[in-house]
PDB file of N, CA and C in Angstrom:
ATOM      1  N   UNK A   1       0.842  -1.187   0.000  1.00  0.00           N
ATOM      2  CA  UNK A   1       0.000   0.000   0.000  1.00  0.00           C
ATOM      3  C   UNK A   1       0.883   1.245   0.000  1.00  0.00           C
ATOM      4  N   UNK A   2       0.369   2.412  -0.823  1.00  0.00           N
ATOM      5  CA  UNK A   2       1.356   3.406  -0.656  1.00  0.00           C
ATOM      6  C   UNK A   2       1.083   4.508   0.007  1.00  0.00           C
ATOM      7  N   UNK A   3       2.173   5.073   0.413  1.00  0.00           N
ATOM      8  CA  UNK A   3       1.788   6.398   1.704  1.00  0.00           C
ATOM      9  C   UNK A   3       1.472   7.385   1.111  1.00  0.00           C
ATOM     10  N   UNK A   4       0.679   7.897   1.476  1.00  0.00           N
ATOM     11  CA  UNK A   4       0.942   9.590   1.021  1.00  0.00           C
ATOM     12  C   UNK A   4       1.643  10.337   1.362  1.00  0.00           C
ATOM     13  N   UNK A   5       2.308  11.493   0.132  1.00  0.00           N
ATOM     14  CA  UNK A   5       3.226  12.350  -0.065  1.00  0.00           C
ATOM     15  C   UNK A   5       2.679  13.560   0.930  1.00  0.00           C
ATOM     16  N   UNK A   6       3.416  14.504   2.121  1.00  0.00           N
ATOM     17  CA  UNK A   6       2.734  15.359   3.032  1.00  0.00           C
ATOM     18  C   UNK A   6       3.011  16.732   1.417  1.00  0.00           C
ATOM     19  N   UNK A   7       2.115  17.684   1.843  1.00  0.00           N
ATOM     20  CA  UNK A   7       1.752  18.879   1.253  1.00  0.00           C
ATOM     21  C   UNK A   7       3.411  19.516   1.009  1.00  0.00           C
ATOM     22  N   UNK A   8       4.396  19.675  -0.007  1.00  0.00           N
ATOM     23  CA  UNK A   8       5.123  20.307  -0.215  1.00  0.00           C
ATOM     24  C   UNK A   8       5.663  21.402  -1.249  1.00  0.00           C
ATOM     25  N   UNK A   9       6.415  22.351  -1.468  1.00  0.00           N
ATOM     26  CA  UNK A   9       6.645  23.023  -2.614  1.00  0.00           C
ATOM     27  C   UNK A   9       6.747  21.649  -3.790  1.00  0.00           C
ATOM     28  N   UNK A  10       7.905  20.624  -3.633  1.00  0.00           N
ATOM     29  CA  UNK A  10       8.102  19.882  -4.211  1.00  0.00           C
ATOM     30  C   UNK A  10       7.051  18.850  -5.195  1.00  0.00           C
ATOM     31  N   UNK A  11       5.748  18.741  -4.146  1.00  0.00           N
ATOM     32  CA  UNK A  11       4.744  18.346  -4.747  1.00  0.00           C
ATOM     33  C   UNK A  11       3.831  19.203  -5.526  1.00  0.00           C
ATOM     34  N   UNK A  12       3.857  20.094  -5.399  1.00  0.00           N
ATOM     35  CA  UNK A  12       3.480  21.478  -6.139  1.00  0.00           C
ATOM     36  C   UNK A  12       3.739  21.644  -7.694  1.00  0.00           C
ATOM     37  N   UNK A  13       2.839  21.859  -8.611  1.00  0.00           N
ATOM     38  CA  UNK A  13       2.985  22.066 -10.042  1.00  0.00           C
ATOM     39  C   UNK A  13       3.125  23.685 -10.198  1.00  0.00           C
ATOM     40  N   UNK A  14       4.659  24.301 -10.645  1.00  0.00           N
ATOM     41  CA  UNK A  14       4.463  25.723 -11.154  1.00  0.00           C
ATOM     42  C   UNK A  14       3.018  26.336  -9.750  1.00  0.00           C
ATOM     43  N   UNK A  15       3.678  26.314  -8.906  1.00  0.00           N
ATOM     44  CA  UNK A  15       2.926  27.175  -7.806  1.00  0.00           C
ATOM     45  C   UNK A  15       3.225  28.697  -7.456  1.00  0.00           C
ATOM     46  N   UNK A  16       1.722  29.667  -7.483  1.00  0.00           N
ATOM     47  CA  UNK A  16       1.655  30.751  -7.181  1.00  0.00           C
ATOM     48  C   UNK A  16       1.983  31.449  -6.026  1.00  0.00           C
ATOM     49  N   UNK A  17       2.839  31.671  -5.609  1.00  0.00           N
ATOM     50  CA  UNK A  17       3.281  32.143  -4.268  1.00  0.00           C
ATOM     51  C   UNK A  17       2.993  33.412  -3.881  1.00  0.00           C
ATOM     52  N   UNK A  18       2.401  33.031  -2.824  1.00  0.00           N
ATOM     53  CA  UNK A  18       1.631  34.254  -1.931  1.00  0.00           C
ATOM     54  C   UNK A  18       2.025  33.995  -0.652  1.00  0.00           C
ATOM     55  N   UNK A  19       2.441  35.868   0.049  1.00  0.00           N
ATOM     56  CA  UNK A  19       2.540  35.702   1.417  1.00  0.00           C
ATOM     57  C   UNK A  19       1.446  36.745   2.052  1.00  0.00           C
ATOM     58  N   UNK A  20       0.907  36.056   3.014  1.00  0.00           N
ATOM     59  CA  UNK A  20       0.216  37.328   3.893  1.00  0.00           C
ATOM     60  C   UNK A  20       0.952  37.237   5.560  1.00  0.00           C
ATOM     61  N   UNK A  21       0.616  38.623   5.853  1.00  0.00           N
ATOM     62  CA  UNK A  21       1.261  38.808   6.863  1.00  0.00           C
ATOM     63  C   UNK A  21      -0.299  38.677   8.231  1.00  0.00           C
ATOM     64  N   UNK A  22      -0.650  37.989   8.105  1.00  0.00           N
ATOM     65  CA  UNK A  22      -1.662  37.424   9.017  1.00  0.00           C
ATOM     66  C   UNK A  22      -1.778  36.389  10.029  1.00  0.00           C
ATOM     67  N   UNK A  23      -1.661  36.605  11.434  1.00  0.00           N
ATOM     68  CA  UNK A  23      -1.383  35.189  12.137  1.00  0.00           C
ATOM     69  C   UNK A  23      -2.129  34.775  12.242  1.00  0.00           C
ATOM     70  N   UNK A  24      -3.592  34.940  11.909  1.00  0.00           N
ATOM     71  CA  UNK A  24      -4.863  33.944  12.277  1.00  0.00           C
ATOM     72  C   UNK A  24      -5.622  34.002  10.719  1.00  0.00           C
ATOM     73  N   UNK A  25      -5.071  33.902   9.853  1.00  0.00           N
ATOM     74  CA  UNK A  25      -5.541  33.372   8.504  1.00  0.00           C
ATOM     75  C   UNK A  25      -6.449  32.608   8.570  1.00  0.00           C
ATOM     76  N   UNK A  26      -7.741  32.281   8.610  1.00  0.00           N
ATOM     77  CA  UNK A  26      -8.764  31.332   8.461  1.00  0.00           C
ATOM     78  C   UNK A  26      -8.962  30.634   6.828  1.00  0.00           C
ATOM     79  N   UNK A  27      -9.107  29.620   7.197  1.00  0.00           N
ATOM     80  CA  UNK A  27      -8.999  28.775   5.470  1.00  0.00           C
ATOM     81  C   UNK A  27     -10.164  29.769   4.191  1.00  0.00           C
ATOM     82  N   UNK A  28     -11.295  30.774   5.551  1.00  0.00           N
ATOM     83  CA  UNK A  28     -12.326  31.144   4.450  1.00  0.00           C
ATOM     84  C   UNK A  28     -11.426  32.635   3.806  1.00  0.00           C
ATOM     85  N   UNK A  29     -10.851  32.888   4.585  1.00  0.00           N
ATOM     86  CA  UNK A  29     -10.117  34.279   4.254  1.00  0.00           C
ATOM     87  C   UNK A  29      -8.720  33.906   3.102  1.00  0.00           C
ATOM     88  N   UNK A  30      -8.115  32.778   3.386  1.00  0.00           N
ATOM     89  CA  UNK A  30      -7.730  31.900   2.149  1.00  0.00           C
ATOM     90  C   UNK A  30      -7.839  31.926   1.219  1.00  0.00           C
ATOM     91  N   UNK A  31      -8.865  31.361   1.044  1.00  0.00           N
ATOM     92  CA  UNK A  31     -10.169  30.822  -0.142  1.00  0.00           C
ATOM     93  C   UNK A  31     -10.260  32.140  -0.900  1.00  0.00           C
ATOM     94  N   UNK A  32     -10.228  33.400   0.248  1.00  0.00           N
ATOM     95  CA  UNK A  32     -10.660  34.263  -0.620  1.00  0.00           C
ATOM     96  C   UNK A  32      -9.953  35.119  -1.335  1.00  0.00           C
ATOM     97  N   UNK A  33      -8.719  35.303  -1.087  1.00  0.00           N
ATOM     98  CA  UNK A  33      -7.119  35.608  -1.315  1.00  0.00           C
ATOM     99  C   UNK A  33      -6.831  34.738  -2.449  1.00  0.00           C
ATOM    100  N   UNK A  34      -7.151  33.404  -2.684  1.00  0.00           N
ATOM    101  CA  UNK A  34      -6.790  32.814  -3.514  1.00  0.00           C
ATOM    102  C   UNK A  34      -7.554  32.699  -4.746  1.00  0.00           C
ATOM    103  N   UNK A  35      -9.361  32.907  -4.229  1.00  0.00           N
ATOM    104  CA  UNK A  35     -10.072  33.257  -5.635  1.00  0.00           C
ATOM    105  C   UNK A  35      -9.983  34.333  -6.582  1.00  0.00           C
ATOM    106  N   UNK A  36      -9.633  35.884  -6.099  1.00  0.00           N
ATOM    107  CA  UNK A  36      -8.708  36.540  -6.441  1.00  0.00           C
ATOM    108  C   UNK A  36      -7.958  36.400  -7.034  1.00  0.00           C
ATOM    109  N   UNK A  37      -6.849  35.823  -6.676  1.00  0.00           N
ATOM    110  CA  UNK A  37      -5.649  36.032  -7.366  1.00  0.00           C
ATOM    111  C   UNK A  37      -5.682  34.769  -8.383  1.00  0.00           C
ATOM    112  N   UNK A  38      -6.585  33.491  -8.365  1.00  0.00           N
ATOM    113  CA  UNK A  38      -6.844  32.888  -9.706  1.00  0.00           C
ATOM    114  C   UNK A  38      -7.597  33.643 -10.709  1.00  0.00           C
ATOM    115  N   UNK A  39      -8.934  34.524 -10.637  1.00  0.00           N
ATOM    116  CA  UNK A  39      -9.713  35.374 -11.399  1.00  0.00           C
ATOM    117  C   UNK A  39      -8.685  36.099 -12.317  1.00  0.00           C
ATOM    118  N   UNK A  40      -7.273  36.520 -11.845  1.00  0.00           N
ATOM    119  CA  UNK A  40      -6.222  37.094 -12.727  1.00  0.00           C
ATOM    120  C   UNK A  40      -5.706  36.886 -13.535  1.00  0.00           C
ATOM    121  N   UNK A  41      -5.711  35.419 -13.463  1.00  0.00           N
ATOM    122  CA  UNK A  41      -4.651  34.435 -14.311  1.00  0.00           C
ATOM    123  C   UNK A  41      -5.671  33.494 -14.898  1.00  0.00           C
ATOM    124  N   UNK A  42      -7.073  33.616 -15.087  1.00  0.00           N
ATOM    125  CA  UNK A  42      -7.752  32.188 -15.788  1.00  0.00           C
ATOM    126  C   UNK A  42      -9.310  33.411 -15.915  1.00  0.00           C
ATOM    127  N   UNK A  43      -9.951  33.174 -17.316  1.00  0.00           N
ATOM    128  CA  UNK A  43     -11.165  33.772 -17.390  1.00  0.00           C
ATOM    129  C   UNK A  43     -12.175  32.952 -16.541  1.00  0.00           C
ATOM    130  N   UNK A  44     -11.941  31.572 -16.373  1.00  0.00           N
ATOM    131  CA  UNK A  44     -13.194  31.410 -15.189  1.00  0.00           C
ATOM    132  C   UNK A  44     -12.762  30.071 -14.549  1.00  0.00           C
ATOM    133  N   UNK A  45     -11.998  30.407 -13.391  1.00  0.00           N
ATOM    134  CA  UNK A  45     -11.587  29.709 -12.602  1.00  0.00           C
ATOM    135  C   UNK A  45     -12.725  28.895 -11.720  1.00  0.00           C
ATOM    136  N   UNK A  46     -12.334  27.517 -11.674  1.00  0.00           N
ATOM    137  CA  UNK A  46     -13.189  26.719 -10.522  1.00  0.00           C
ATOM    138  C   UNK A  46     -12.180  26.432  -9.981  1.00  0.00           C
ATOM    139  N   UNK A  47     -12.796  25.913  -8.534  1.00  0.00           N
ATOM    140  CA  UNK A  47     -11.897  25.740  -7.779  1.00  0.00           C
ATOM    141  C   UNK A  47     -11.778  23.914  -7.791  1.00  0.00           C
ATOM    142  N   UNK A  48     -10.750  23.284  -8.112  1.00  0.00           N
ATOM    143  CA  UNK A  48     -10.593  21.783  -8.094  1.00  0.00           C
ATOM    144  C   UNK A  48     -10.265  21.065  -6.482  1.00  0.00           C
ATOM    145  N   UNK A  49      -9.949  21.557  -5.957  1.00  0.00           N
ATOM    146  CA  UNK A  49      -9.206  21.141  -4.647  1.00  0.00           C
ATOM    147  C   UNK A  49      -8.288  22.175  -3.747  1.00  0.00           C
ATOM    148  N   UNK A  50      -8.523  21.851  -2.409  1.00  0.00           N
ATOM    149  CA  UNK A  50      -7.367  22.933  -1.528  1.00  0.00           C
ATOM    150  C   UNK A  50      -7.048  21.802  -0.481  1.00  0.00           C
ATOM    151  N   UNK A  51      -6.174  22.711   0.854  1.00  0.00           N
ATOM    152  CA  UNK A  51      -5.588  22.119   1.864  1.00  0.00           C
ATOM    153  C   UNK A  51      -5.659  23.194   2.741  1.00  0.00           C
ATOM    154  N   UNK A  52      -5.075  22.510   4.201  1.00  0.00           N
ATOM    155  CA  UNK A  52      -5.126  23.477   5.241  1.00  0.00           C
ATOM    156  C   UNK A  52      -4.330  22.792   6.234  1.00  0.00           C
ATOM    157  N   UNK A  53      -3.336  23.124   6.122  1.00  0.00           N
ATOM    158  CA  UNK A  53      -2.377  22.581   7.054  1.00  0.00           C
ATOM    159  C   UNK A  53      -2.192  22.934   8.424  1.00  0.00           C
ATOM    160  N   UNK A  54      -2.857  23.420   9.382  1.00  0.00           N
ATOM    161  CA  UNK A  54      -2.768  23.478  10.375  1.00  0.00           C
ATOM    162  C   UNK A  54      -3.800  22.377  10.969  1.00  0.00           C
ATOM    163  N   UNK A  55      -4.709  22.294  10.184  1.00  0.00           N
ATOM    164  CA  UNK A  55      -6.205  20.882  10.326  1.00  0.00           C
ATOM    165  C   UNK A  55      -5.668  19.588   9.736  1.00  0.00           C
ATOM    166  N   UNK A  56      -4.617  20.028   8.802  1.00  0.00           N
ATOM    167  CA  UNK A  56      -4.270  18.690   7.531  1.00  0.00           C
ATOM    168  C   UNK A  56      -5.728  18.396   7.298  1.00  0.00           C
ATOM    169  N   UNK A  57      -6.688  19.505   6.953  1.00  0.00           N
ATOM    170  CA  UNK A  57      -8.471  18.814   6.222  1.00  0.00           C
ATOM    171  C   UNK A  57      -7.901  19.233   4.598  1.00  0.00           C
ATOM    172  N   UNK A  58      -8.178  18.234   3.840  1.00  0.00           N
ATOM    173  CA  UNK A  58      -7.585  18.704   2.316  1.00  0.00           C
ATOM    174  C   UNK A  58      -9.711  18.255   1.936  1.00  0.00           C
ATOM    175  N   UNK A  59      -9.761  18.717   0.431  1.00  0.00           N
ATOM    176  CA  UNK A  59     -10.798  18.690  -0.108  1.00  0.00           C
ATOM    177  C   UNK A  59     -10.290  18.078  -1.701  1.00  0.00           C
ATOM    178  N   UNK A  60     -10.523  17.207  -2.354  1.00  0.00           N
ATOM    179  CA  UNK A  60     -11.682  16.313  -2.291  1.00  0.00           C
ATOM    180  C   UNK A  60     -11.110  15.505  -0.993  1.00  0.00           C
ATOM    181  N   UNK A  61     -11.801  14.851  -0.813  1.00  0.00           N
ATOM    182  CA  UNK A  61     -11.189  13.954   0.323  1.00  0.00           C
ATOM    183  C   UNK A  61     -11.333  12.318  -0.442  1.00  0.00           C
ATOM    184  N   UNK A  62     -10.273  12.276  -1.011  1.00  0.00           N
ATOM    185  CA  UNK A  62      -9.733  10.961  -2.006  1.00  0.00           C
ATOM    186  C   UNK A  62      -8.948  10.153  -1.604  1.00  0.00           C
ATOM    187  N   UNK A  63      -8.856   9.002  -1.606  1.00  0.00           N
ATOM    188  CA  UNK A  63      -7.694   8.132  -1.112  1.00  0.00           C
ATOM    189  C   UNK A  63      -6.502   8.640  -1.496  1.00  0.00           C
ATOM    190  N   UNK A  64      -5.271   8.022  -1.053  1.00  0.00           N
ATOM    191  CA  UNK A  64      -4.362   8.024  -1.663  1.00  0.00           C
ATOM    192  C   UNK A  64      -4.062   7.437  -3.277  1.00  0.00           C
ATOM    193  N   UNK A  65      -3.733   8.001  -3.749  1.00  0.00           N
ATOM    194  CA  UNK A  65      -3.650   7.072  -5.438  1.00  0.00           C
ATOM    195  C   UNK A  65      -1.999   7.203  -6.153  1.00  0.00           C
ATOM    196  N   UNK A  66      -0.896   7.955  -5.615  1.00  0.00           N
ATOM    197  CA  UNK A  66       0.309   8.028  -6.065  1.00  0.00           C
ATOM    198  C   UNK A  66       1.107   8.194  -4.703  1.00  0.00           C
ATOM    199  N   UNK A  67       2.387   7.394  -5.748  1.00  0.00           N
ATOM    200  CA  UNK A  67       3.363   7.877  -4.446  1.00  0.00           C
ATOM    201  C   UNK A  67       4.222   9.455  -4.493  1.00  0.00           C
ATOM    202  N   UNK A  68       3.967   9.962  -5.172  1.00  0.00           N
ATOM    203  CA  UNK A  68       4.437  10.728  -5.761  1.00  0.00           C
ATOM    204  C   UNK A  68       3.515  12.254  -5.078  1.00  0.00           C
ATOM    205  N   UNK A  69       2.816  12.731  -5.003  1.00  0.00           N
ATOM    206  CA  UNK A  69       1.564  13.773  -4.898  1.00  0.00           C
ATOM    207  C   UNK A  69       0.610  13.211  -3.752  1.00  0.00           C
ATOM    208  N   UNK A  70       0.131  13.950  -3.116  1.00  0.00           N
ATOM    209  CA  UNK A  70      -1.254  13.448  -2.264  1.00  0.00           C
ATOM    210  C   UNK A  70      -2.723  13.252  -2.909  1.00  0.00           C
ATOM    211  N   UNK A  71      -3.133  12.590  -2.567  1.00  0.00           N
ATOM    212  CA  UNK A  71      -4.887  12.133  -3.832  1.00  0.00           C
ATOM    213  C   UNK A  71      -5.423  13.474  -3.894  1.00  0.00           C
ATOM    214  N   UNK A  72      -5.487  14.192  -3.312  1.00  0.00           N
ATOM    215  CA  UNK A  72      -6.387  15.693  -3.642  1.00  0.00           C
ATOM    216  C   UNK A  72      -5.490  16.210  -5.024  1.00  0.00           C
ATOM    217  N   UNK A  73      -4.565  16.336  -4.359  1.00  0.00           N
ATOM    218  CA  UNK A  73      -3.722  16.967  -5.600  1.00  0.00           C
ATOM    219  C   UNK A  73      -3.631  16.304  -7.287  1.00  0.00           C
ATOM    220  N   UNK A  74      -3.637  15.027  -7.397  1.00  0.00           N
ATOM    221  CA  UNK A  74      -3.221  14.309  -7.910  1.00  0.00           C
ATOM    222  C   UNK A  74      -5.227  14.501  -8.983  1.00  0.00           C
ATOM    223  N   UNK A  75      -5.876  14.196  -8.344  1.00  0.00           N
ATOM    224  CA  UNK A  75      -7.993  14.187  -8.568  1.00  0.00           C
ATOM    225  C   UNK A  75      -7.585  15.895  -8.887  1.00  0.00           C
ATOM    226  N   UNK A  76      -6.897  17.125  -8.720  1.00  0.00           N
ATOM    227  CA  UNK A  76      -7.103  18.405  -9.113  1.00  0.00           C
ATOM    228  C   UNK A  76      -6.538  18.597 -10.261  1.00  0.00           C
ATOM    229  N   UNK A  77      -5.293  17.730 -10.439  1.00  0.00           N
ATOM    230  CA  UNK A  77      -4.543  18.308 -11.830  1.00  0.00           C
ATOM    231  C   UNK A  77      -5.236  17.106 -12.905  1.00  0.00           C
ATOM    232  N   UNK A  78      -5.344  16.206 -12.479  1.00  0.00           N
ATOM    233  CA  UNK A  78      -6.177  15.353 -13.717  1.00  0.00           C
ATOM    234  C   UNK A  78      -7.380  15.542 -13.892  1.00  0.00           C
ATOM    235  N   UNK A  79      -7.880  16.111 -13.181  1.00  0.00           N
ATOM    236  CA  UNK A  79      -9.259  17.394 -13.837  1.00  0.00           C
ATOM    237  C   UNK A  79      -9.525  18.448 -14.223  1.00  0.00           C
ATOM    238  N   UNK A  80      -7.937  18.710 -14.827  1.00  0.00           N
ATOM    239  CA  UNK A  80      -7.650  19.954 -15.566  1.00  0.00           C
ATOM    240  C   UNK A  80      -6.989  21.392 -14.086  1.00  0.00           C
ATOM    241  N   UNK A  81      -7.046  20.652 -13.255  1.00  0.00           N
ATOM    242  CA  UNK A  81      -6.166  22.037 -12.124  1.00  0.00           C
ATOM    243  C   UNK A  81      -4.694  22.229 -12.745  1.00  0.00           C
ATOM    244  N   UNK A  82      -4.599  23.802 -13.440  1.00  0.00           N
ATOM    245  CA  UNK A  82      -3.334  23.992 -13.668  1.00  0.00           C
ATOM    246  C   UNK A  82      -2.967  25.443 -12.995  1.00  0.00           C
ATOM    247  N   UNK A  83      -3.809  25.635 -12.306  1.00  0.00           N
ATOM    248  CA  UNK A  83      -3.684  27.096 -11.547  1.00  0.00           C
ATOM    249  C   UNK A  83      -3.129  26.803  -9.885  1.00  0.00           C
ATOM    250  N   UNK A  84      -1.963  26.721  -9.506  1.00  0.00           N
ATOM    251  CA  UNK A  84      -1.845  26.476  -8.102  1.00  0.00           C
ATOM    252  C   UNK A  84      -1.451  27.319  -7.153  1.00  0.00           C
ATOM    253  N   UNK A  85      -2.299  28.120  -5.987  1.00  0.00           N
ATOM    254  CA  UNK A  85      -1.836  28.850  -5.274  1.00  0.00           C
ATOM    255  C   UNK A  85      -1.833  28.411  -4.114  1.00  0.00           C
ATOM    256  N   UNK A  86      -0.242  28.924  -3.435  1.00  0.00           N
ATOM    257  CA  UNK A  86       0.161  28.112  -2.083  1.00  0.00           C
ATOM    258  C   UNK A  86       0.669  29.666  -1.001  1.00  0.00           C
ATOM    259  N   UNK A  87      -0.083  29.814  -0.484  1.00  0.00           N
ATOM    260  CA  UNK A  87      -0.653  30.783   0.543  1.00  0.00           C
ATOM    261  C   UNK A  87       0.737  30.551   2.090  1.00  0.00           C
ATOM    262  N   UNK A  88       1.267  31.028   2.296  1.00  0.00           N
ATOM    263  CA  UNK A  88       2.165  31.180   3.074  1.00  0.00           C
ATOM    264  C   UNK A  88       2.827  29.546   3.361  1.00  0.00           C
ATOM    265  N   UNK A  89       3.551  29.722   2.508  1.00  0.00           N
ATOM    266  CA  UNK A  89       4.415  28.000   2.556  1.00  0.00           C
ATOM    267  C   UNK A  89       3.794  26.700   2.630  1.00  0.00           C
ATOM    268  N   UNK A  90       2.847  26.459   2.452  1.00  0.00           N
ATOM    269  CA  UNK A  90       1.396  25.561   2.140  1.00  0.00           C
ATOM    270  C   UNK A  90       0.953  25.814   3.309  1.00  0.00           C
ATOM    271  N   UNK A  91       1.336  26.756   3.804  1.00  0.00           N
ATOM    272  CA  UNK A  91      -0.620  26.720   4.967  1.00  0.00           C
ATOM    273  C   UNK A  91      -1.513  26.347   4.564  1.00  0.00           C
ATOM    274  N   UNK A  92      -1.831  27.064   3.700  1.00  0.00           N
ATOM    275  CA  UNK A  92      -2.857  26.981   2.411  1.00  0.00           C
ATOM    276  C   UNK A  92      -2.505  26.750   1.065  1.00  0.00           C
ATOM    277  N   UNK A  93      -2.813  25.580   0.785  1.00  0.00           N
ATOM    278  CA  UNK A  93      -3.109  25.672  -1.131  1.00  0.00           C
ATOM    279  C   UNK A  93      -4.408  25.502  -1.638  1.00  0.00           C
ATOM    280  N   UNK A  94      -4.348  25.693  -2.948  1.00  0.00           N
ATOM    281  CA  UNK A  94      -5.915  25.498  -3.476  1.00  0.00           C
ATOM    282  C   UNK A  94      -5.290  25.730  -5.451  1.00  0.00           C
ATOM    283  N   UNK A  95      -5.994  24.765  -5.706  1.00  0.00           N
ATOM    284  CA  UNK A  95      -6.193  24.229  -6.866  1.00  0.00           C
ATOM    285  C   UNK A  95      -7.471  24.353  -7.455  1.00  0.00           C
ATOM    286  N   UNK A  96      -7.106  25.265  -9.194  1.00  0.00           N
ATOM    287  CA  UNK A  96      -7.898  25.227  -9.772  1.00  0.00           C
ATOM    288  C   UNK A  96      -7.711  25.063 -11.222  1.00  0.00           C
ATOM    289  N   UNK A  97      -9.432  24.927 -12.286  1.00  0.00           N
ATOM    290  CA  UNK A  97      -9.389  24.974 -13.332  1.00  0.00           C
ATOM    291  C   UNK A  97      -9.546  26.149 -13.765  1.00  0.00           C
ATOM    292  N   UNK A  98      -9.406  26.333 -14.890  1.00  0.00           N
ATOM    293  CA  UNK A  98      -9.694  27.818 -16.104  1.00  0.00           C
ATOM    294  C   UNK A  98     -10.873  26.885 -16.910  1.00  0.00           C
ATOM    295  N   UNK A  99     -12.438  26.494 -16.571  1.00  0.00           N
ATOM    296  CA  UNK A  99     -13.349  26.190 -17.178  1.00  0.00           C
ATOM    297  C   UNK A  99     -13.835  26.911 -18.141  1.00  0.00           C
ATOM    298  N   UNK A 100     -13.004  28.689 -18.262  1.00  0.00           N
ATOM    299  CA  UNK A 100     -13.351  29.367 -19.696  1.00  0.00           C
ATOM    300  C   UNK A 100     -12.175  29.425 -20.724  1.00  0.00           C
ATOM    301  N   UNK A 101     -10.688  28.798 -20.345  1.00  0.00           N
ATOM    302  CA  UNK A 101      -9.525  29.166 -21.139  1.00  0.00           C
ATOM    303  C   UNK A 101     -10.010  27.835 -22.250  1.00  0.00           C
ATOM    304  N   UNK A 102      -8.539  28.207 -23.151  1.00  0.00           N
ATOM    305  CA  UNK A 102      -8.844  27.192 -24.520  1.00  0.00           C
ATOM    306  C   UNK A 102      -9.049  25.884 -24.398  1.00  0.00           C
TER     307      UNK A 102
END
């Protein structure tokens, strides 16, 4: 059986780096920092998957399926997530599609 890979830059595809200077960042204030700053870079971003590393609660909540990536990550980019923003050193990431690009 294989383990899962923990949340890293390394596991990260071409990730958007963002810092906030916030010590009580809530995942919704996140979310919202990060829908933002995908709306910039994609005409109509969905959101495929995120994380929250202080909970370790990731979304989808998928088995493991590689050794390589964690199953959220892995279910975001093979559903077209090529937008990745990682919010103060993966506190936060979140993964999305461009459901309006080519």
């Amino acid at each position: 059986m294989a383990t899962c890979k923990t949340v890293t830059k390394e596991v990260l595809t071409d990730p958007i780096i963002i810092r906030v200077d916030e010590s009580n960042l809530s995942l919704k204030d996140a979310r919202l920092i990060a829908d933002q700053k995908a709306a910039e870079v994609a005409s109509e971003p969905m959101l495929m998957g995120w994380y929250e590393k202080s909970s370790g609660r990731f979304s989808p909540s998928v088995e493991c399926c590689s050794e390589e990536k964690p199953g959220w990550i892995v279910y975001a980019e093979s559903r077209g997530g090529t937008i990745t923003i990682d919010i103060n050193d993966e506190n936060y990431v979140f993964i999305y599609s461009d459901v309006g690009g080519p």
